[in-house]
C-alpha atoms as a PDB file:
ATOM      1  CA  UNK A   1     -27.084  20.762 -85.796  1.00  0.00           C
ATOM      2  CA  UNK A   2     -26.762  24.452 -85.330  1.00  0.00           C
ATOM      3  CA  UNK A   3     -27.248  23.742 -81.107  1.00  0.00           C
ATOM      4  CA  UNK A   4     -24.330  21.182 -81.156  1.00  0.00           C
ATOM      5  CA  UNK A   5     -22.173  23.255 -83.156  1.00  0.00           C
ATOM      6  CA  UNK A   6     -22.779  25.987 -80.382  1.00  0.00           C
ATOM      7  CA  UNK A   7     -22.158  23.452 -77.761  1.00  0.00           C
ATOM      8  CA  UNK A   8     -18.907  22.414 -79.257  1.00  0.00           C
ATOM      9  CA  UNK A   9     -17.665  25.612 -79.931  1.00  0.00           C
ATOM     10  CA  UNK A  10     -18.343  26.493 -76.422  1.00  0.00           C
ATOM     11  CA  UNK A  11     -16.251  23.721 -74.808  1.00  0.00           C
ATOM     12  CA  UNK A  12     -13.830  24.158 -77.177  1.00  0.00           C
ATOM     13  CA  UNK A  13     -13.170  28.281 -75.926  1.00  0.00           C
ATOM     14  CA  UNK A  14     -13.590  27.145 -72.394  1.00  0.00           C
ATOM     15  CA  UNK A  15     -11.390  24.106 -72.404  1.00  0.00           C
ATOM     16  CA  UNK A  16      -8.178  25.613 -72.322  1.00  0.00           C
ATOM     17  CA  UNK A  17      -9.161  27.576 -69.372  1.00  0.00           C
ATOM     18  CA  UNK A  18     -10.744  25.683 -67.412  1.00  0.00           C
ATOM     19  CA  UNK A  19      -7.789  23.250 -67.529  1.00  0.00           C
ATOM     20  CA  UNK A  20      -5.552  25.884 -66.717  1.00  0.00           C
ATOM     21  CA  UNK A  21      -7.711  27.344 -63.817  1.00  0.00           C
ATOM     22  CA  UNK A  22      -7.998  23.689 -62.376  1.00  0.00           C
ATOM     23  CA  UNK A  23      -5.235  22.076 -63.450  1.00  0.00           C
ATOM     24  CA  UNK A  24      -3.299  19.769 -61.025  1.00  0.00           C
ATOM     25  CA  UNK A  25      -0.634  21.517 -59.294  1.00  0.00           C
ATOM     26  CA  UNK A  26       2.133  18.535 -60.081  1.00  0.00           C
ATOM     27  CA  UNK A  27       1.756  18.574 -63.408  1.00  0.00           C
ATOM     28  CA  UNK A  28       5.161  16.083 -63.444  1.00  0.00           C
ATOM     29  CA  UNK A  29       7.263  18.693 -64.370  1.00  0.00           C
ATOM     30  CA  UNK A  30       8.777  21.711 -63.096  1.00  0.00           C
ATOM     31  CA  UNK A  31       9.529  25.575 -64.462  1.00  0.00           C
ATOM     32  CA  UNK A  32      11.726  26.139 -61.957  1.00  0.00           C
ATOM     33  CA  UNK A  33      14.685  24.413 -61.239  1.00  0.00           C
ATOM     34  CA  UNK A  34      15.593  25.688 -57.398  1.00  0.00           C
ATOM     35  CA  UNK A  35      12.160  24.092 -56.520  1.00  0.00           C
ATOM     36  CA  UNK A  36      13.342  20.591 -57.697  1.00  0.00           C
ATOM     37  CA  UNK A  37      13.889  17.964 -55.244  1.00  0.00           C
ATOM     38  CA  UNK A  38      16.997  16.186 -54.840  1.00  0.00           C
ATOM     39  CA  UNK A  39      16.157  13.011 -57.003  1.00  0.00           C
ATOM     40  CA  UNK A  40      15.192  14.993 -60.284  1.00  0.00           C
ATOM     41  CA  UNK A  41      17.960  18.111 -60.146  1.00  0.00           C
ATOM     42  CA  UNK A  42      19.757  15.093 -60.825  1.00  0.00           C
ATOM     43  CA  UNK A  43      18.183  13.386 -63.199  1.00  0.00           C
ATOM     44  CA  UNK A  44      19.778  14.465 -67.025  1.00  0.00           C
ATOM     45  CA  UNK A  45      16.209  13.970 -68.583  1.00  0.00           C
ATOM     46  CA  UNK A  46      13.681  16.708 -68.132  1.00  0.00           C
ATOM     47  CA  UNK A  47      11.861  16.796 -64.933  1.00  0.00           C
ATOM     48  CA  UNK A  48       8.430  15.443 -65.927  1.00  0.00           C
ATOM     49  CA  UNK A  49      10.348  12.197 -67.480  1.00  0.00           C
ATOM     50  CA  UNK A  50      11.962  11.328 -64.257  1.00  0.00           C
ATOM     51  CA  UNK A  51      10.882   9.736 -61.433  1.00  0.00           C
ATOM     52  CA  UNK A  52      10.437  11.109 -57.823  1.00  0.00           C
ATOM     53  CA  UNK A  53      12.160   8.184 -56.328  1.00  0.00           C
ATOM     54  CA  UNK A  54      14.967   7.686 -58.067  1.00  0.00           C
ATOM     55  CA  UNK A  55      17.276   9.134 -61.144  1.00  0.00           C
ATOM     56  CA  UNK A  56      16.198   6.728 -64.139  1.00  0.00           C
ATOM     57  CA  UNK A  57      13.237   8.344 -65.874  1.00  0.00           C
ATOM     58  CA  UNK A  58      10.077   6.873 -65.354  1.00  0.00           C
ATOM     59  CA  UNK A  59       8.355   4.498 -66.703  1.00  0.00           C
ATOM     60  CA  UNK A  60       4.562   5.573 -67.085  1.00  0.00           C
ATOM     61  CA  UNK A  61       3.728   6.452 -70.993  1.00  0.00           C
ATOM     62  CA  UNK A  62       0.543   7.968 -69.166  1.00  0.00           C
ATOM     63  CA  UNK A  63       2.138  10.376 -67.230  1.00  0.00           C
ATOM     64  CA  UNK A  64       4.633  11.379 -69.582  1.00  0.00           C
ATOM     65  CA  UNK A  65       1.776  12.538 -72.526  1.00  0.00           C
ATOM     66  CA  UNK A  66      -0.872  13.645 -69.320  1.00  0.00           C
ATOM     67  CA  UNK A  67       2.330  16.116 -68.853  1.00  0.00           C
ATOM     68  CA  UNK A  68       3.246  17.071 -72.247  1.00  0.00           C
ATOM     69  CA  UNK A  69       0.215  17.682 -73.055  1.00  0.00           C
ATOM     70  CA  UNK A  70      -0.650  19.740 -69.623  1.00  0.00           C
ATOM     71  CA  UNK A  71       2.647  21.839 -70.976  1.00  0.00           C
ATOM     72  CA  UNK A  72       1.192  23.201 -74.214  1.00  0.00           C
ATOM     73  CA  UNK A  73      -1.212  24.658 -72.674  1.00  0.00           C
ATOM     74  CA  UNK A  74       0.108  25.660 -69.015  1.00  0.00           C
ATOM     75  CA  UNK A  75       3.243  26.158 -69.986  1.00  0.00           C
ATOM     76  CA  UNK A  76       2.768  29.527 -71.865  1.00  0.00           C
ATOM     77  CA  UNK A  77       0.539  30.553 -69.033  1.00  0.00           C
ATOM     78  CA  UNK A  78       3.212  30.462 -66.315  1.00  0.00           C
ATOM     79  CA  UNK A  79       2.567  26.803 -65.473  1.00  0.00           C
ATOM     80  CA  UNK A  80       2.461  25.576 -61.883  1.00  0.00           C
ATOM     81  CA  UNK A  81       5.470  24.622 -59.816  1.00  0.00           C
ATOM     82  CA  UNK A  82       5.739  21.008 -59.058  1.00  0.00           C
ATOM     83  CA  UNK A  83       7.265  22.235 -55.912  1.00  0.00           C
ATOM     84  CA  UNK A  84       4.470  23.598 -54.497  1.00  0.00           C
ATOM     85  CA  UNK A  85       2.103  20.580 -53.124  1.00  0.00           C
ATOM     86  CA  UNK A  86      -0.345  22.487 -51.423  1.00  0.00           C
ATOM     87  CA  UNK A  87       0.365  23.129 -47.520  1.00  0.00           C
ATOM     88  CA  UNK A  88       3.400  21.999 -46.249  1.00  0.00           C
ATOM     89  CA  UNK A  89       3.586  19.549 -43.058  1.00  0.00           C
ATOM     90  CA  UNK A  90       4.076  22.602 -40.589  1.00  0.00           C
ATOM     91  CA  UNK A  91       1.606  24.959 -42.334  1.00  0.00           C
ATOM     92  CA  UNK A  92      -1.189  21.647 -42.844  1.00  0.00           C
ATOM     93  CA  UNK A  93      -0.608  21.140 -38.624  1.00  0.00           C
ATOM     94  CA  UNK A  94      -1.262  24.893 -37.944  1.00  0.00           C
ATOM     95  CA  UNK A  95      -4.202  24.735 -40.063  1.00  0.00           C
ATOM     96  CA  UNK A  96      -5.572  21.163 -38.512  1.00  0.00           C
ATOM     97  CA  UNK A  97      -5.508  23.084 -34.832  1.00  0.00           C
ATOM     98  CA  UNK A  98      -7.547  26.095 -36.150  1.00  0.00           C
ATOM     99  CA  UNK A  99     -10.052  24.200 -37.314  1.00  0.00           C
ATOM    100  CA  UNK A 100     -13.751  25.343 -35.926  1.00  0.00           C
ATOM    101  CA  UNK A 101     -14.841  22.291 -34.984  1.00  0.00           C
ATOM    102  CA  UNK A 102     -17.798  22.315 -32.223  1.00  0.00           C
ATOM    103  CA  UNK A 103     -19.689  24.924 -33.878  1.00  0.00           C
ATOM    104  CA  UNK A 104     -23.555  25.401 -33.379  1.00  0.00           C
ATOM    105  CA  UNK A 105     -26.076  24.670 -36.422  1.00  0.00           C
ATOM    106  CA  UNK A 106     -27.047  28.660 -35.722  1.00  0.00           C
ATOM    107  CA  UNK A 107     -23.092  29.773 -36.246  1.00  0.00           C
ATOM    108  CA  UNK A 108     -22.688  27.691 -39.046  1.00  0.00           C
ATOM    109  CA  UNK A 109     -24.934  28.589 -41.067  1.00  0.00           C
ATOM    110  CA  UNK A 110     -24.272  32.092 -40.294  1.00  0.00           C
ATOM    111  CA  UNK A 111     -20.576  31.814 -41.540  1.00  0.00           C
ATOM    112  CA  UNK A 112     -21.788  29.859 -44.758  1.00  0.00           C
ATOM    113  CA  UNK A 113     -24.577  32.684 -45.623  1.00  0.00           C
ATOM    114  CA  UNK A 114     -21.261  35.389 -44.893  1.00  0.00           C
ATOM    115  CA  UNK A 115     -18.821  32.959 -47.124  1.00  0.00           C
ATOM    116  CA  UNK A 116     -21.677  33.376 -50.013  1.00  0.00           C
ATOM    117  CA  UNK A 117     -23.450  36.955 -49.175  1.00  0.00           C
ATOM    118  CA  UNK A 118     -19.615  38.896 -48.448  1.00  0.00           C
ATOM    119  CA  UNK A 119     -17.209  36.956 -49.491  1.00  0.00           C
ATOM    120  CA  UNK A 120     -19.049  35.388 -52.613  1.00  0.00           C
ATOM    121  CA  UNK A 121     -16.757  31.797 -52.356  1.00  0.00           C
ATOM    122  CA  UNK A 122     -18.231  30.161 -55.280  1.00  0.00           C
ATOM    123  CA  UNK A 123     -17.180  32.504 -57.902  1.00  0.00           C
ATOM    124  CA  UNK A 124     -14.262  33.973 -55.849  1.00  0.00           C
ATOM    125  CA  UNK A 125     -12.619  30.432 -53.846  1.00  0.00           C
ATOM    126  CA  UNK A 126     -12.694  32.705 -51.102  1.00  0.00           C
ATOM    127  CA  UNK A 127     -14.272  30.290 -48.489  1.00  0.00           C
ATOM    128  CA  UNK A 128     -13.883  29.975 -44.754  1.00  0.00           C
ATOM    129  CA  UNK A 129     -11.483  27.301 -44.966  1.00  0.00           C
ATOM    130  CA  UNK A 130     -11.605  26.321 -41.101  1.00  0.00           C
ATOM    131  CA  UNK A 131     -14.538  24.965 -41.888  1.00  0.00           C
ATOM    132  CA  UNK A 132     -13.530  22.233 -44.312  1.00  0.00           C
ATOM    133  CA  UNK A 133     -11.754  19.487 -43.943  1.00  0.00           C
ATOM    134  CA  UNK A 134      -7.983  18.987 -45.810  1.00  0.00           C
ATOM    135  CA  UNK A 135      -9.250  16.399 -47.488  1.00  0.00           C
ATOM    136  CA  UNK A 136     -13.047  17.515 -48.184  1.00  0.00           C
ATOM    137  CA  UNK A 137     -13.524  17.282 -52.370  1.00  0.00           C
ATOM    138  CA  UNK A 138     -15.233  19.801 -54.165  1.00  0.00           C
ATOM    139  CA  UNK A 139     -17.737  18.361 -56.946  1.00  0.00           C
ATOM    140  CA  UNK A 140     -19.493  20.198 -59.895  1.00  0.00           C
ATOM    141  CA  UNK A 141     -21.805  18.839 -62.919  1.00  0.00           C
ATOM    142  CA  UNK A 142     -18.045  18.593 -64.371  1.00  0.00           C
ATOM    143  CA  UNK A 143     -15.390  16.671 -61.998  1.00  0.00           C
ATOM    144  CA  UNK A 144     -13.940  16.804 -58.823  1.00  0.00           C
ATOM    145  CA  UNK A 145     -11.444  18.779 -57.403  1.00  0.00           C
ATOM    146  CA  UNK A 146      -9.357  18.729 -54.068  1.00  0.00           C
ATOM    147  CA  UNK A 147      -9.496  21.934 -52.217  1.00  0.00           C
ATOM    148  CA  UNK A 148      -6.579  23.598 -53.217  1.00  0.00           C
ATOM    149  CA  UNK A 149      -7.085  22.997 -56.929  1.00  0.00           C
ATOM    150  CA  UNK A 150     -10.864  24.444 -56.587  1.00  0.00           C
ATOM    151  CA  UNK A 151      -9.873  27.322 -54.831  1.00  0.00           C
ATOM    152  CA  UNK A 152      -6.819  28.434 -56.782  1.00  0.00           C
ATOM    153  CA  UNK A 153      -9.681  27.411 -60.030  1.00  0.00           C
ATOM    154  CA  UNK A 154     -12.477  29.165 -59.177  1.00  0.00           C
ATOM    155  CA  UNK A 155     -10.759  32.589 -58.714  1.00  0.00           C
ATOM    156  CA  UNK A 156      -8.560  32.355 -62.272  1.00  0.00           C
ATOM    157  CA  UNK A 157     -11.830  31.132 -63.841  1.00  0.00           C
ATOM    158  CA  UNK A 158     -14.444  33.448 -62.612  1.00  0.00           C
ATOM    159  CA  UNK A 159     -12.886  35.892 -60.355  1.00  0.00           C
ATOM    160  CA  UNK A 160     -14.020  39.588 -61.762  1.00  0.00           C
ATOM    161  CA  UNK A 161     -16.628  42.478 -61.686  1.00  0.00           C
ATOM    162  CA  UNK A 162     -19.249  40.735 -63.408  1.00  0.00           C
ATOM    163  CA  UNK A 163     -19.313  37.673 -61.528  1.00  0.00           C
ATOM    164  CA  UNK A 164     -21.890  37.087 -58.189  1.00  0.00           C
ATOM    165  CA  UNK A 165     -23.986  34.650 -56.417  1.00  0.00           C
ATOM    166  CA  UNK A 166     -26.335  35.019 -54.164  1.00  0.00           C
ATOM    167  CA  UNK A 167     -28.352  32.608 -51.582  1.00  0.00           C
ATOM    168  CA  UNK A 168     -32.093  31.721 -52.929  1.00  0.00           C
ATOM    169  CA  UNK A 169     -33.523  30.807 -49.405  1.00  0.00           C
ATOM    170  CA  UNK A 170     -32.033  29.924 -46.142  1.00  0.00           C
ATOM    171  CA  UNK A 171     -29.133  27.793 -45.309  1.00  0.00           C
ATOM    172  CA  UNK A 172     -30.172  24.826 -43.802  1.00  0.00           C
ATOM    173  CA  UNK A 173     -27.865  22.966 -41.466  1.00  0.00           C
ATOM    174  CA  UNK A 174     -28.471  19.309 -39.742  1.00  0.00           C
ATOM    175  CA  UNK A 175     -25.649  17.448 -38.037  1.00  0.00           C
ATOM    176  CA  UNK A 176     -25.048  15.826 -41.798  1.00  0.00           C
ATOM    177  CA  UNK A 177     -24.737  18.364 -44.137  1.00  0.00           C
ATOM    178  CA  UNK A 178     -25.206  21.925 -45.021  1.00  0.00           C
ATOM    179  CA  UNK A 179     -27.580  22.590 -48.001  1.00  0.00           C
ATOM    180  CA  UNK A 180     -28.348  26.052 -49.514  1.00  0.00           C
ATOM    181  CA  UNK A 181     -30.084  26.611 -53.133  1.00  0.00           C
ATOM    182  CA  UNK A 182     -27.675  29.422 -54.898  1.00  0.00           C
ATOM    183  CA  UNK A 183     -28.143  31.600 -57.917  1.00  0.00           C
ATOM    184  CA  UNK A 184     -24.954  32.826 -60.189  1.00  0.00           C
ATOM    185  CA  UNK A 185     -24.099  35.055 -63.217  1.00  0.00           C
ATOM    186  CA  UNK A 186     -21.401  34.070 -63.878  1.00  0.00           C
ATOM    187  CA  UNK A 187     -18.205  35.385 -66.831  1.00  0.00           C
ATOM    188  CA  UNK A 188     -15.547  33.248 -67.977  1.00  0.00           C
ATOM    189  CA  UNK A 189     -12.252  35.126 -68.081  1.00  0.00           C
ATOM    190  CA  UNK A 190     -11.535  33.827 -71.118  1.00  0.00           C
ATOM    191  CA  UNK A 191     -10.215  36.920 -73.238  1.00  0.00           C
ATOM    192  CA  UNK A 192     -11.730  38.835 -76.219  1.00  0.00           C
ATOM    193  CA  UNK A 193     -14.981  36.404 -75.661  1.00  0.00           C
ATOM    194  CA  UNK A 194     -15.608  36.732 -72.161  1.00  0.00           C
ATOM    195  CA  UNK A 195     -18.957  34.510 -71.978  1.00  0.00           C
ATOM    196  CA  UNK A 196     -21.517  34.980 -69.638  1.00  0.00           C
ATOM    197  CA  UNK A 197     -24.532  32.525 -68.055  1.00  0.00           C
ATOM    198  CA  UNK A 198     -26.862  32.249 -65.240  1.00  0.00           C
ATOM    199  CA  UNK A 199     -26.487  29.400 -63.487  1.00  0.00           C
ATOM    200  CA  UNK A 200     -29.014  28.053 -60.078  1.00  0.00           C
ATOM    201  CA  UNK A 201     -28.676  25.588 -58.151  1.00  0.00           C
ATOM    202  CA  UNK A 202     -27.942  23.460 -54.770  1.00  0.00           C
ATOM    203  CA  UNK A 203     -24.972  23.276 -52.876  1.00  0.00           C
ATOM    204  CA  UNK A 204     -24.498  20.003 -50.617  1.00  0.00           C
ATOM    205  CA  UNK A 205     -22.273  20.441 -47.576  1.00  0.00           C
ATOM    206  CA  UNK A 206     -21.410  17.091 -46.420  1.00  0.00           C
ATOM    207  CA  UNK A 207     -20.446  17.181 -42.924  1.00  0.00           C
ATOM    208  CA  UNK A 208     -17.748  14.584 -40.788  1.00  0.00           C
ATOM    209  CA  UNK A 209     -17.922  13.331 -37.557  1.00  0.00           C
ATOM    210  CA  UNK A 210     -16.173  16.320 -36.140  1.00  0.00           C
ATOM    211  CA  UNK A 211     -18.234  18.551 -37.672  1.00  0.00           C
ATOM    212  CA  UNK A 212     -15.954  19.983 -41.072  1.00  0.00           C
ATOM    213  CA  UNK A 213     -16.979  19.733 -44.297  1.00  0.00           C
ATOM    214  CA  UNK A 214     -15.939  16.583 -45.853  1.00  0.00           C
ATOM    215  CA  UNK A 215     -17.864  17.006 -49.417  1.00  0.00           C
ATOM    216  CA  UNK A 216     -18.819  19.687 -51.495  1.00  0.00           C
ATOM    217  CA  UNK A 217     -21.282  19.083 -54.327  1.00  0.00           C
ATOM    218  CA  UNK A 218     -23.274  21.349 -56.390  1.00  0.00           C
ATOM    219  CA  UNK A 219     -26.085  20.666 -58.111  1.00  0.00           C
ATOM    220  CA  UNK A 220     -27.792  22.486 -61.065  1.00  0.00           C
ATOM    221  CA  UNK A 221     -31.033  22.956 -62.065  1.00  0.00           C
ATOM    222  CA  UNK A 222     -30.117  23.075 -65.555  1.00  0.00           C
ATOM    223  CA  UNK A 223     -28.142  20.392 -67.600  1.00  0.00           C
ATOM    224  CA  UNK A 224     -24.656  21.191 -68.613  1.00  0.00           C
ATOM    225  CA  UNK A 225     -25.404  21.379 -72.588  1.00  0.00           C
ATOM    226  CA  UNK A 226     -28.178  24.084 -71.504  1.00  0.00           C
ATOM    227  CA  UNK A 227     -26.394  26.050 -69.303  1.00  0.00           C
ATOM    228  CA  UNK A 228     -23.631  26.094 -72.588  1.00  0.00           C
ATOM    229  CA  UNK A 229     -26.189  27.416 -74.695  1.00  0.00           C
ATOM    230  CA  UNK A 230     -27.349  30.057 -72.431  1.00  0.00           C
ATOM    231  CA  UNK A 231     -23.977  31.287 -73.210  1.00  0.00           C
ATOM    232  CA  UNK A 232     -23.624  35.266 -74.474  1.00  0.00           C
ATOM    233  CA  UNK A 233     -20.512  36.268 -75.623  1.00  0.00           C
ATOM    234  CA  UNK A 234     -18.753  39.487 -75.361  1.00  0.00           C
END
């Protein structure tokens, strides 16, 4: 009894953080008016009840409580602009022809062991994104995330001075995936608590036919209720 009451007070700290760190960024409504589009500045009911086609509100009870309820919490936070989808066209392009496609198993593992040794991606989000595809997902013991929404995630949820990983043996590469075992302390920025666990694991780095990173998955050595419990606050 006393574990699951941990357990459950545990997700219940973390879960309004970790829904604003990875929260979709069109959460059906939007903060700021100049960033509407044309269809909803007009509409006369608020943003996340109308729909992106036309000026009658929409229809979908699921997406009008998915946003309300997205708005308690995000909402006092600062929210997310339901203007900003990620890249635009020109910027996604641009990106598409940098992409570092062709590389050698020897150079790409050498740029994954410098995303994790320097620029310590998985508790940062600060990866080497010409190496991943647009549409490569990103895939934890929790959900799955699109790349934008893990990397804007990761850094509000664990970006700070306590926070590190580091590899646990080489990085292996073959011409279908990337796999490295990892090990973490990681701190919630959740205030006043501020919890802190270990965490080890894999990472799986599925590749594509070109060569990008199509999939990322991680997975832990420990179950998610244990690596709760490992939790030490303040």
């Amino acid at each position: 009894e006393t574990m699951l009451r941990r357990v459950a007070f545990l997700l219940f700290l973390a879960a309004p953080t970790a829904l604003f760190a990875f929260a979709p960024q069109n959460l059906g409504f939007n903060l700021n008016p100049s960033l509407r589009t044309p269809s909803t500045a007009r509409c006369s009911q608020p943003t996340f009840l109308c729909s992106a086609e036309t000026d009658a509100p929409a229809t979908s009870r699921r997406d009008v409580l998915k946003a309300g309820t997205l708005g308690l919490i995000v909402g006092p936070l600062g929210g997310f602009s339901a203007g900003s989808q990620g890249v635009f066209a020109e910027e996604e392009a641009q990106i598409s022809k940098e992409k570092l496609v062709g590389l050698s198993n020897e150079e790409l593992a050498k740029k994954v062991a410098y995303d994790v040794t320097k620029r310590q991606f998985m508790v940062t989000g600060d990866l080497t994104r010409t190496l991943y595809d647009e549409t490569c997902t990103f895939t934890d013991e929790i959900d799955t995330y699109t790349l934008d929404k893990w990397i804007k995630g990761t850094s509000l949820l664990f970006k700070n001075d306590y926070s590190k990983m580091e590899l646990d043996g080489p990085v292996k590469v073959s011409d279908k995936a990337v796999t490295l075992r990892f090990k973490e302390q990681l701190m919630f920025n959740i205030p006043l608590l501020l919890p802190k666990v270990p965490l080890t694991g894999e990472l799986v780095l599925t590749r594509g036919s070109n060569g990008l990173f199509t999939s990322y998955r991680e997975k832990w050595d420990q179950p998610v209720w244990q690596v709760l419990l490992s939790a030490k606050l303040f």
